[in-house]
Protein backbone atom coordinates (compact mmCIF):
# COMPACT_ATOMS: atom_id res chain seq x y z
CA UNK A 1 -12.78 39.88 71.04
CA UNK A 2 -13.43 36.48 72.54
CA UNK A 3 -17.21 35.49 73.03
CA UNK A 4 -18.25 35.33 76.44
CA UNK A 5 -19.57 32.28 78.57
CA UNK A 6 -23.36 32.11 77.34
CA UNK A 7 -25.53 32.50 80.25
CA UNK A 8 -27.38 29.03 81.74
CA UNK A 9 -29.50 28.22 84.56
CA UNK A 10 -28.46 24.92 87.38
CA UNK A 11 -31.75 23.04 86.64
CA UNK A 12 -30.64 19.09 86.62
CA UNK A 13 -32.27 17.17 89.85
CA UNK A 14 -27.70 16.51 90.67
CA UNK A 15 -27.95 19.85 91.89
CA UNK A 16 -31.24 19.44 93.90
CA UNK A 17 -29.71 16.64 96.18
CA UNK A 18 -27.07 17.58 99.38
CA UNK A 19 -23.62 18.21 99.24
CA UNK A 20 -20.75 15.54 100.15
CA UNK A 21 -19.85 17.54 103.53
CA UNK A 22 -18.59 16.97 107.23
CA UNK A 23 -22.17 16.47 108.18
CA UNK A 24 -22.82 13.42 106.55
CA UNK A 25 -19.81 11.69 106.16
CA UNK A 26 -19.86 8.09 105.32
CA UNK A 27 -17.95 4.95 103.20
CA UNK A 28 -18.61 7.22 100.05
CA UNK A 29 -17.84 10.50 101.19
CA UNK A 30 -14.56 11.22 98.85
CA UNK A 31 -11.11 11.62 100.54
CA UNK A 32 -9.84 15.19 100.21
CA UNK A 33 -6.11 15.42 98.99
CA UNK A 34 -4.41 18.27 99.98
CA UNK A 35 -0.93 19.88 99.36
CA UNK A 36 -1.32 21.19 103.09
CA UNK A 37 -1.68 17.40 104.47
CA UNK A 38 1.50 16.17 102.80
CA UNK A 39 4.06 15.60 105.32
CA UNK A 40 6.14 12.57 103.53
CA UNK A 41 6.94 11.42 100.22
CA UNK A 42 4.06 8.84 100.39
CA UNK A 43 1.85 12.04 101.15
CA UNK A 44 3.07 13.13 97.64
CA UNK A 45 2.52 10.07 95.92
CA UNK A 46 -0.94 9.44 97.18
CA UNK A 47 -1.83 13.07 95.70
CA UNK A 48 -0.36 12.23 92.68
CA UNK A 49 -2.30 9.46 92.10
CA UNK A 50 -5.47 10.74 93.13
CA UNK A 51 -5.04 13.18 90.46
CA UNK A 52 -3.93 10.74 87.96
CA UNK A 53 -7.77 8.72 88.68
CA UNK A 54 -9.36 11.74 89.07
CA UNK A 55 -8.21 12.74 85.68
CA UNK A 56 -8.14 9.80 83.76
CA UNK A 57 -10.77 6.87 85.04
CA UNK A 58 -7.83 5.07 86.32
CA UNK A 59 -7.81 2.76 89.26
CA UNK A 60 -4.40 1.82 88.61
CA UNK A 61 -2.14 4.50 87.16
CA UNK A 62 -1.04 3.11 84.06
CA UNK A 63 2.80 3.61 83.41
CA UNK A 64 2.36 5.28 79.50
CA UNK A 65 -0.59 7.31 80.65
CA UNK A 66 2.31 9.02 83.51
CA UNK A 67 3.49 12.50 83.14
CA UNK A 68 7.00 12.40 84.72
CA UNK A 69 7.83 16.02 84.10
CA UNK A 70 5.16 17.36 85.27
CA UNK A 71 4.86 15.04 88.19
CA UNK A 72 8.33 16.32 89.24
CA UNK A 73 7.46 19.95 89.08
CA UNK A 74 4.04 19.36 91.53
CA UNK A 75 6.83 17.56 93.98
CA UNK A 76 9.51 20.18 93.67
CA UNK A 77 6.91 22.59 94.09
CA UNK A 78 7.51 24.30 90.85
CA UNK A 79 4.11 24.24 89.92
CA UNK A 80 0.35 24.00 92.43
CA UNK A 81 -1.64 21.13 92.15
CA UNK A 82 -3.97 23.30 89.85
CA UNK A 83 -1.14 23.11 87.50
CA UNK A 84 -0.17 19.64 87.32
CA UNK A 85 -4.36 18.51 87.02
CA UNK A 86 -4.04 21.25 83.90
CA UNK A 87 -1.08 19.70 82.76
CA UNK A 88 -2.89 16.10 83.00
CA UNK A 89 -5.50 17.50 80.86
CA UNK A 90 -3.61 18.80 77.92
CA UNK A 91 -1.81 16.03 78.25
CA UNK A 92 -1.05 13.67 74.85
CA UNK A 93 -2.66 10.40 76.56
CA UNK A 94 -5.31 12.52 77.73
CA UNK A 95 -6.09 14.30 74.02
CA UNK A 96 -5.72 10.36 72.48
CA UNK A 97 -8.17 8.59 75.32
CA UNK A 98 -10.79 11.44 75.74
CA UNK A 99 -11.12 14.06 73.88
CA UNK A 100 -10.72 12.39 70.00
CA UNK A 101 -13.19 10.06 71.09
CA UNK A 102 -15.74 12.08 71.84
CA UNK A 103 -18.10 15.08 70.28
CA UNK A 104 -17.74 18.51 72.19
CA UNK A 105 -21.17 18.18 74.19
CA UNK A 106 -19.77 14.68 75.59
CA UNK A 107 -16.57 16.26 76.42
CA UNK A 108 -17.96 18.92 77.91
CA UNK A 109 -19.87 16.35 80.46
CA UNK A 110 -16.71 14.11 80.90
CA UNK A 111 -14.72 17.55 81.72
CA UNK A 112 -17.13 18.92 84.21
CA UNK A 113 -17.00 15.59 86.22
CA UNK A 114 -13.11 15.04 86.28
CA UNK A 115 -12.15 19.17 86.98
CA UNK A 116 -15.38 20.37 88.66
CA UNK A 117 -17.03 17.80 90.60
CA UNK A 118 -20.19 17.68 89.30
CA UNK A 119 -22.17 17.27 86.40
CA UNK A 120 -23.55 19.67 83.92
CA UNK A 121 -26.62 21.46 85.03
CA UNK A 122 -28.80 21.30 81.53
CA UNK A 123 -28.11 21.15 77.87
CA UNK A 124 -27.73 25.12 78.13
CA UNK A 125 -24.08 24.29 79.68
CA UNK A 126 -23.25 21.45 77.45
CA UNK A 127 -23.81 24.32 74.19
CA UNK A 128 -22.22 27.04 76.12
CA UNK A 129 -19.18 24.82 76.67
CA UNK A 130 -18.98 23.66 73.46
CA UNK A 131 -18.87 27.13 71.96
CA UNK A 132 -16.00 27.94 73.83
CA UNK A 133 -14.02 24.81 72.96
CA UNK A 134 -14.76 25.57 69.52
CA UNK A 135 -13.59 29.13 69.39
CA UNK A 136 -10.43 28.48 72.26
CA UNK A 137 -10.11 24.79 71.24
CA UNK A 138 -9.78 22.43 73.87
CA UNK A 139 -6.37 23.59 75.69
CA UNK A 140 -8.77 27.18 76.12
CA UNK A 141 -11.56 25.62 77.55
CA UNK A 142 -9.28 23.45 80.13
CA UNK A 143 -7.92 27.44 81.14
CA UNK A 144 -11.26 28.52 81.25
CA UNK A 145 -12.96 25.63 83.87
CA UNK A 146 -9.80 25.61 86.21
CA UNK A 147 -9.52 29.44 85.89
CA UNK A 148 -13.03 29.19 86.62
CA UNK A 149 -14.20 31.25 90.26
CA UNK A 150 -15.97 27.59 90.73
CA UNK A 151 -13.00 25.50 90.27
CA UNK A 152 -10.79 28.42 92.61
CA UNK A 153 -13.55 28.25 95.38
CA UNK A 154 -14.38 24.52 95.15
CA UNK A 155 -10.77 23.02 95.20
CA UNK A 156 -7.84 26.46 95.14
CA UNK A 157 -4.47 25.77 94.13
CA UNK A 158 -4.02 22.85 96.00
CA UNK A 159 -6.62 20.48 96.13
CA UNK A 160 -6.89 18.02 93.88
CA UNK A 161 -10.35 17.94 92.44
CA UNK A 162 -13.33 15.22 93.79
CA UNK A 163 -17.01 14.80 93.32
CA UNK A 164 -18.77 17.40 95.31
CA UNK A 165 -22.09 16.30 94.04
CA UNK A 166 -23.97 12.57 94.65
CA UNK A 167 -24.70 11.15 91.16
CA UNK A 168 -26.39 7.54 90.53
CA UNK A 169 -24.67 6.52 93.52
CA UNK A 170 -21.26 5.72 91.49
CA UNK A 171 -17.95 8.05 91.58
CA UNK A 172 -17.87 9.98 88.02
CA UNK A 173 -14.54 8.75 87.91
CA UNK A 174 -15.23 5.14 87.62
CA UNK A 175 -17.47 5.84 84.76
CA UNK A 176 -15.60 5.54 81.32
CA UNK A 177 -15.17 8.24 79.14
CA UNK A 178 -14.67 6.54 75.58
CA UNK A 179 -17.29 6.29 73.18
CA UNK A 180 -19.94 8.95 73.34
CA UNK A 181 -23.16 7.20 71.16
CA UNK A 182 -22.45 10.32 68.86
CA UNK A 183 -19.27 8.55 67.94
CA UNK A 184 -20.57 5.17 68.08
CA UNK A 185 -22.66 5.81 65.27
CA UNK A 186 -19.84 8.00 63.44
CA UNK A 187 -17.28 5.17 63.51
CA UNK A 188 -20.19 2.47 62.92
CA UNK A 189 -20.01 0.76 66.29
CA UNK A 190 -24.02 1.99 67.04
CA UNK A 191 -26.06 0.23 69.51
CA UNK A 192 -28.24 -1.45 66.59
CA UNK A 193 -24.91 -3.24 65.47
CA UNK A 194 -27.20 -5.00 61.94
CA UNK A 195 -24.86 -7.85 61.46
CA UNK A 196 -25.13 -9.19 65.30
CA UNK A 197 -28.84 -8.32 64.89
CA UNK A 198 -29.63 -10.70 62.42
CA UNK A 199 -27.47 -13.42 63.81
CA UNK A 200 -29.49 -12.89 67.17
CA UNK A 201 -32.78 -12.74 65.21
CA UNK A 202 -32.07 -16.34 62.93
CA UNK A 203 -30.38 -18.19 65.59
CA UNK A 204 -32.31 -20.92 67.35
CA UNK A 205 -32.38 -19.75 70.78
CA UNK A 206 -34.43 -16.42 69.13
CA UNK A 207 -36.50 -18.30 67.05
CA UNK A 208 -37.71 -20.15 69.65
CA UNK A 209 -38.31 -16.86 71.96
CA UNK A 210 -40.61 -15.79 69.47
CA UNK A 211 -42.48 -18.63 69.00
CA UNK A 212 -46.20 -18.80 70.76
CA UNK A 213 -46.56 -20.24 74.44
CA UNK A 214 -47.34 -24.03 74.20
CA UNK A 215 -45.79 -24.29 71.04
CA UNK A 216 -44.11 -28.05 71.04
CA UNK A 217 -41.12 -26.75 68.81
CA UNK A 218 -40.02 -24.71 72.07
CA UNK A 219 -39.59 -27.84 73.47
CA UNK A 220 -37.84 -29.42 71.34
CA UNK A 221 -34.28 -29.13 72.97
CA UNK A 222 -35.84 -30.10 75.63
CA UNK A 223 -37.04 -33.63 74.92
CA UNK A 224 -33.47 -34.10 72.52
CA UNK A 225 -31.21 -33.68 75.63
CA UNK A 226 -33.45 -36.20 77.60
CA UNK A 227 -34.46 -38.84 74.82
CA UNK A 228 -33.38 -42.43 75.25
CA UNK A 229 -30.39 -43.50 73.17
CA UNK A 230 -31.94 -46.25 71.22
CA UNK A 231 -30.22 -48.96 68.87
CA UNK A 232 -31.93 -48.95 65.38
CA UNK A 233 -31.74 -51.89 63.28
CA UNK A 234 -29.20 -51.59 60.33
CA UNK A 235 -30.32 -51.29 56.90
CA UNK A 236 -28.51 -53.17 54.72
CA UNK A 237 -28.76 -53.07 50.67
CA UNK A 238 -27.31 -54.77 47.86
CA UNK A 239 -24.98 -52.18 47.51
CA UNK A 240 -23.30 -52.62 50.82
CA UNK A 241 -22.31 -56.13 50.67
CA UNK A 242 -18.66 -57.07 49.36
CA UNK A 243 -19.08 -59.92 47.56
CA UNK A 244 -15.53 -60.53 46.72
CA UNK A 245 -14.48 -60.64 50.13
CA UNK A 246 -17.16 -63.76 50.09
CA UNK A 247 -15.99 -65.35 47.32
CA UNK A 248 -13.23 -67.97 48.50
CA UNK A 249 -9.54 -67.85 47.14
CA UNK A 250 -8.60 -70.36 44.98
CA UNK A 251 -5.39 -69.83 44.65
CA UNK A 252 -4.53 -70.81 48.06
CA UNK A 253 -3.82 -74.37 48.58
């Protein structure tokens, strides 16, 4: 018997701010792509693309991240747009770029974004998700959010999913997905990288940050780049002189 969805509560401020809607449209109200509005093969290209940004962060779509199969079946109509964004998702490219490089509660943030519009309401959702992409793995819980009565009533069969919900001011789907700090500090790529740290801390630029105000040694590259070039008298030892090149040949006539 599969678990059910554990029950959570909408309490992030996301959720406490208006909807994208007819009311207030403006330059960052998102563009609605429809299966309804397609009435050429441009139509159908322009959907297919918004799906392929949508899904994967991509402002250009990027020719081995394409799914030419599946992109046929959404034009022959063999499948609904619900199908082809679930076919993005389970997707190869998509497995490779987003889900191996992230924990489950990071994918689960990334996922909500790209297939429902809007982030997760609280760390209850982000555990609750997780569960069920560890007991369905991930190809389940892609089933389970478009199969979702959210995901039908938000977007249907053939709409391809958008940000219903005004976040930070930025589209989610110009926000990278790679590289939760999770897996930062699994792979060793952490924010407190040690080896750049101490070549920040000893080089001279730091040094002289943390040296007090009024200090004359944080002036020092200062007064180098503007000091007078100034022509030193030689010193000259016994050692330097070549006294055989003084000494006159006598063999020359």
């Amino acid at each position: 018997m599969a678990l059910p969805l554990l029950a959570y509560k909408p309490t992030t401020q996301n959720h406490r701010v208006k909807n994208f809607g007819i009311a207030d449209q403006n330059e960052d109200t998102p563009y609605i792509y429809r299966i309804e509005d397609v009435s050429s093969s441009t139509d159908m290209e322009a959907l297919i693309w918004a799906a392929y940004r949508q899904v994967f962060s991509e402002h250009e779509t990027l020719r081995f991240n394409r799914q030419i199969a599946s992109e046929s079946r959404v034009r022959n109509g063999a499948i609904t747009v619900r199908g082809f964004i679930g076919e993005l998702a389970k997707s190869e490219r998509f497995y490779s770029t987003v889900v191996e490089v992230n924990n489950n509660y990071r994918l689960v943030q990334i996922c909500l974004k790209r297939f429902l519009g809007r982030d997760s309401f609280d760390k209850d959702e982000e555990i609750a998700w997780s569960i069920v992409i560890g007991t369905k793995g991930f190809g389940g819980f892609i089933d389970a959010l478009l199969d979702s009565e959210e995901y039908l009533n938000a977007f249907g069969e053939y709409t391809v999913p958008y940000q219903r919900r005004r976040m930070e001011a930025r589209p989610f789907n110009l926000v990278t997905p790679r590289y939760g700090e999770d897996f930062r500090e699994t792979v060793g790529t952490v924010k407190n990288d040690w080896q750049f740290v101490v070549q920040n801390y000893y080089s001279k630029k730091s040094k002289e940050r943390r040296l007090p105000e009024g200090d004359p040694r944080r002036f020092a590259s200062v007064a180098a780049a503007i000091a007078p070039k100034v022509n030193y008298a030689q010193t000259l030892t016994a050692s330097n002189v070549d006294y055989m090149s003084k000494v006159p040949n006598r063999n020359r006539r």
